[in-house]
C-alpha atoms as a PDB file:
ATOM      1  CA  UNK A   1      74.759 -25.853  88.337  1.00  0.00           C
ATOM      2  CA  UNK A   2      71.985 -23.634  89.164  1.00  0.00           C
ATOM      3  CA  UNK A   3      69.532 -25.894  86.620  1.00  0.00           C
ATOM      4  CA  UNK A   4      70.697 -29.004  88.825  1.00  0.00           C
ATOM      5  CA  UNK A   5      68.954 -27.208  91.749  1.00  0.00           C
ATOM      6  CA  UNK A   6      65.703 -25.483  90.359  1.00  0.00           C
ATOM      7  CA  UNK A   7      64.930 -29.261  89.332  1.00  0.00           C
ATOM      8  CA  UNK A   8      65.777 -30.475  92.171  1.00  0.00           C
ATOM      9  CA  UNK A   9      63.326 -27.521  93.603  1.00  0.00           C
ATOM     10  CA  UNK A  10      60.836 -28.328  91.289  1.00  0.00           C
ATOM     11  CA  UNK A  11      60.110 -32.294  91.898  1.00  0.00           C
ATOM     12  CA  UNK A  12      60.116 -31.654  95.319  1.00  0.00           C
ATOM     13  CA  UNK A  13      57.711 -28.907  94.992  1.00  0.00           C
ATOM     14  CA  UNK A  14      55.435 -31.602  92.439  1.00  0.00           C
ATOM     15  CA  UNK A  15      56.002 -33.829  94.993  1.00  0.00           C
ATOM     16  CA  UNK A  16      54.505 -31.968  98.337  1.00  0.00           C
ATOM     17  CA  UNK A  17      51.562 -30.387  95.731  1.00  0.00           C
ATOM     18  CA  UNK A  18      50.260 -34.104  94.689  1.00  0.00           C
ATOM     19  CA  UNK A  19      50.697 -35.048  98.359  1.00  0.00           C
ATOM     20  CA  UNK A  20      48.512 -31.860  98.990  1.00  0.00           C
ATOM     21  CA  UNK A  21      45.924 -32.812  96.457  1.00  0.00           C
ATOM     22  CA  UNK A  22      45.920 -37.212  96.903  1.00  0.00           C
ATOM     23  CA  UNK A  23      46.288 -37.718 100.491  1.00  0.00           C
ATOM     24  CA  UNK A  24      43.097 -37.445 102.773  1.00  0.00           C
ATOM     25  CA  UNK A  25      44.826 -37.340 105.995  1.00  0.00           C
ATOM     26  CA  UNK A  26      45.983 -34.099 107.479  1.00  0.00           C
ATOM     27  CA  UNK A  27      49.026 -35.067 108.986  1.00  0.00           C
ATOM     28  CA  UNK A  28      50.594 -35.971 105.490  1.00  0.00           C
ATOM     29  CA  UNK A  29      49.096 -32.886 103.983  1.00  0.00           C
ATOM     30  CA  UNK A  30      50.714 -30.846 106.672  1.00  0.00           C
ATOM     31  CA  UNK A  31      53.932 -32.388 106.247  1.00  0.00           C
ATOM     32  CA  UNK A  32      53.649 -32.109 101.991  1.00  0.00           C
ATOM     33  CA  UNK A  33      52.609 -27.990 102.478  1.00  0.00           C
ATOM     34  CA  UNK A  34      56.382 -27.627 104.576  1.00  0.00           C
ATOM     35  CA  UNK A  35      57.800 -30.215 101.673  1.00  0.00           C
ATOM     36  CA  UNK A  36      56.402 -27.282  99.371  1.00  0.00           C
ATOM     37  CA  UNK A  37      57.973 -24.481 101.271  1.00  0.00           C
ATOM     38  CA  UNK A  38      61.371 -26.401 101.488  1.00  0.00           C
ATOM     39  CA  UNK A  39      61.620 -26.569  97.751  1.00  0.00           C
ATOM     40  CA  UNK A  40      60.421 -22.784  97.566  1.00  0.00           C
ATOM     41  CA  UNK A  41      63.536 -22.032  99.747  1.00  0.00           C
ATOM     42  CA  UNK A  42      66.075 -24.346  97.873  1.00  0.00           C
ATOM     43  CA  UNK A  43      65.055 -21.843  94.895  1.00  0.00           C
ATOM     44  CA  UNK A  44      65.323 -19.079  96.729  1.00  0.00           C
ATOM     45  CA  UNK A  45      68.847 -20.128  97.683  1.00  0.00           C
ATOM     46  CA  UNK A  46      69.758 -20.884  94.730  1.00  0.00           C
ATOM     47  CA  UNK A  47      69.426 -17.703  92.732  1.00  0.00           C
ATOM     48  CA  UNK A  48      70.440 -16.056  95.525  1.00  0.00           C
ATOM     49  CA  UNK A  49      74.199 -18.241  95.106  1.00  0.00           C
ATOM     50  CA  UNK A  50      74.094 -17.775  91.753  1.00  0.00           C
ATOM     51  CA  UNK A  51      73.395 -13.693  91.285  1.00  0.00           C
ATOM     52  CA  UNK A  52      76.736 -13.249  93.090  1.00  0.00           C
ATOM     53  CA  UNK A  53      79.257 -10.832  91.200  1.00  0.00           C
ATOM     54  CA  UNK A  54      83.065 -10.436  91.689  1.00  0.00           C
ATOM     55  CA  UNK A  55      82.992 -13.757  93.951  1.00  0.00           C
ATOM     56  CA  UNK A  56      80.767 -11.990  96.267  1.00  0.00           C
ATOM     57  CA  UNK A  57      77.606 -13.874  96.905  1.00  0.00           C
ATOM     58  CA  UNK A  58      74.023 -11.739  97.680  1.00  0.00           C
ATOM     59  CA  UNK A  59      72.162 -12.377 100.483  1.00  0.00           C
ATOM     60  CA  UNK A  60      68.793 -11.807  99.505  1.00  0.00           C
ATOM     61  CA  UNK A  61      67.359 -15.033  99.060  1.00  0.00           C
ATOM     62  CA  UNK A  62      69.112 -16.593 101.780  1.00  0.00           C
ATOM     63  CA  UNK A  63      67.944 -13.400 103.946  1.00  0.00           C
ATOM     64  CA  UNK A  64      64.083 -14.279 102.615  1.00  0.00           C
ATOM     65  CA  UNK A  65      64.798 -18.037 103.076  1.00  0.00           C
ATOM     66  CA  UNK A  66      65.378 -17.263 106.887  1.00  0.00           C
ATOM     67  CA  UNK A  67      61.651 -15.595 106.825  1.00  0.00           C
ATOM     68  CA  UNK A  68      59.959 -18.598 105.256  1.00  0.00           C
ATOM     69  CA  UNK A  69      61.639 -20.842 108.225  1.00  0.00           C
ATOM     70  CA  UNK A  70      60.281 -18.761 110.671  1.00  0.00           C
ATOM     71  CA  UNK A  71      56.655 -18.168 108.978  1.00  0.00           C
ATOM     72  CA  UNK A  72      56.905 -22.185 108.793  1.00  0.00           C
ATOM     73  CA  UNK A  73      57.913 -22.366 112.303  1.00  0.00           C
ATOM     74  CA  UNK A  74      54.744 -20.476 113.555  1.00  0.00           C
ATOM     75  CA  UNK A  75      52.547 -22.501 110.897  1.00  0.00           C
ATOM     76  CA  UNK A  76      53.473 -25.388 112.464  1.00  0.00           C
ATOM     77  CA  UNK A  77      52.786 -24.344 115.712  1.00  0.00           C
ATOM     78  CA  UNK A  78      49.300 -23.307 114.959  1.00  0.00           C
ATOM     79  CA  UNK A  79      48.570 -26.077 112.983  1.00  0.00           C
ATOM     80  CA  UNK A  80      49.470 -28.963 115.045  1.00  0.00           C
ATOM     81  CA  UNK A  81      47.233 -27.428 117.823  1.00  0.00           C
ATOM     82  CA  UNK A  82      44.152 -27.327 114.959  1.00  0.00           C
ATOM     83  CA  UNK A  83      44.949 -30.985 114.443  1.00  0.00           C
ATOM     84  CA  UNK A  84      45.028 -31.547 118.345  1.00  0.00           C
ATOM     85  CA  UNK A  85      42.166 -29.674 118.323  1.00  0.00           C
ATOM     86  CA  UNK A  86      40.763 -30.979 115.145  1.00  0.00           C
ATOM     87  CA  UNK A  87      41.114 -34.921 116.389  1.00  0.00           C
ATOM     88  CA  UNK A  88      40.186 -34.393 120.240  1.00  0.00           C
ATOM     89  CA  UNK A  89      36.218 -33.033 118.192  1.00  0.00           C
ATOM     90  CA  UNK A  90      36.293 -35.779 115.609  1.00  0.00           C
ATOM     91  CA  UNK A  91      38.426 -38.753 116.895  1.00  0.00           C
ATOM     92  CA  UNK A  92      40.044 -38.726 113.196  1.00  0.00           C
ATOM     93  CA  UNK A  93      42.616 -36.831 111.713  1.00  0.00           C
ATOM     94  CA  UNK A  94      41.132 -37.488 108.447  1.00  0.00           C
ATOM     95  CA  UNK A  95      40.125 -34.481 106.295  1.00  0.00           C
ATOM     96  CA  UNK A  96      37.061 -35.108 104.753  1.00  0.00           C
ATOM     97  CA  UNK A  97      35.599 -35.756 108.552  1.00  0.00           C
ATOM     98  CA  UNK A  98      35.727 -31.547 108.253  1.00  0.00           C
ATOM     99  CA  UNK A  99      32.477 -31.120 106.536  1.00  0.00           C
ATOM    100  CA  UNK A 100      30.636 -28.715 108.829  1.00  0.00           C
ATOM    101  CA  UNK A 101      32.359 -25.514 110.646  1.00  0.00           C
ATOM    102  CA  UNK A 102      30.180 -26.861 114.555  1.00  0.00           C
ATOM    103  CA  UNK A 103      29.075 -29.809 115.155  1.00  0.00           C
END
């Protein structure tokens, strides 16, 4: 059962890193980066479930899961004002319109 869900993990995680690497606009890549950190916490989950002993289950990974949502919470606060930020500059979300630091 635990297999079922590191593969599960692991095509979303292929799935947010080629959205990462293909897609140009910074919206998508922002949403593929928390598509990454979702599959990094369905692993973490996951082991966590299946370490258990005795019927017991171990929080650790659903302790460190709860971390990762809020580190994702304030990365998505402080990115979506650097997109605001970035498009209100450029008049384009796009990312390769980032080539210089001041225009």
């Amino acid at each position: 059962m635990l297999a079922h869900y590191l593969i599960f993990s692991g095509l979303l995680f292929a799935v947010g890193l080629a959205g990462v690497i293909i897609r140009r606009d910074i919206i998508v890549v922002f949403m593929c980066l928390e598509m990454m950190l979702s599959a990094a916490n369905i692993s973490l989950i996951a082991f966590s479930r299946a370490q258990g002993t005795d019927g017991l289950p171990v929080y650790d990974g659903q302790i460190m899961a709860l971390f990762v949502f809020a580190i994702a919470a304030a990365e998505v606060a402080i990115g979506l004002a650097l997109i605001v930020a970035m498009y209100r500059a450029r008049r384009t979300v796009d990312s390769t319109a980032m080539t210089v630091l001041k225009d």
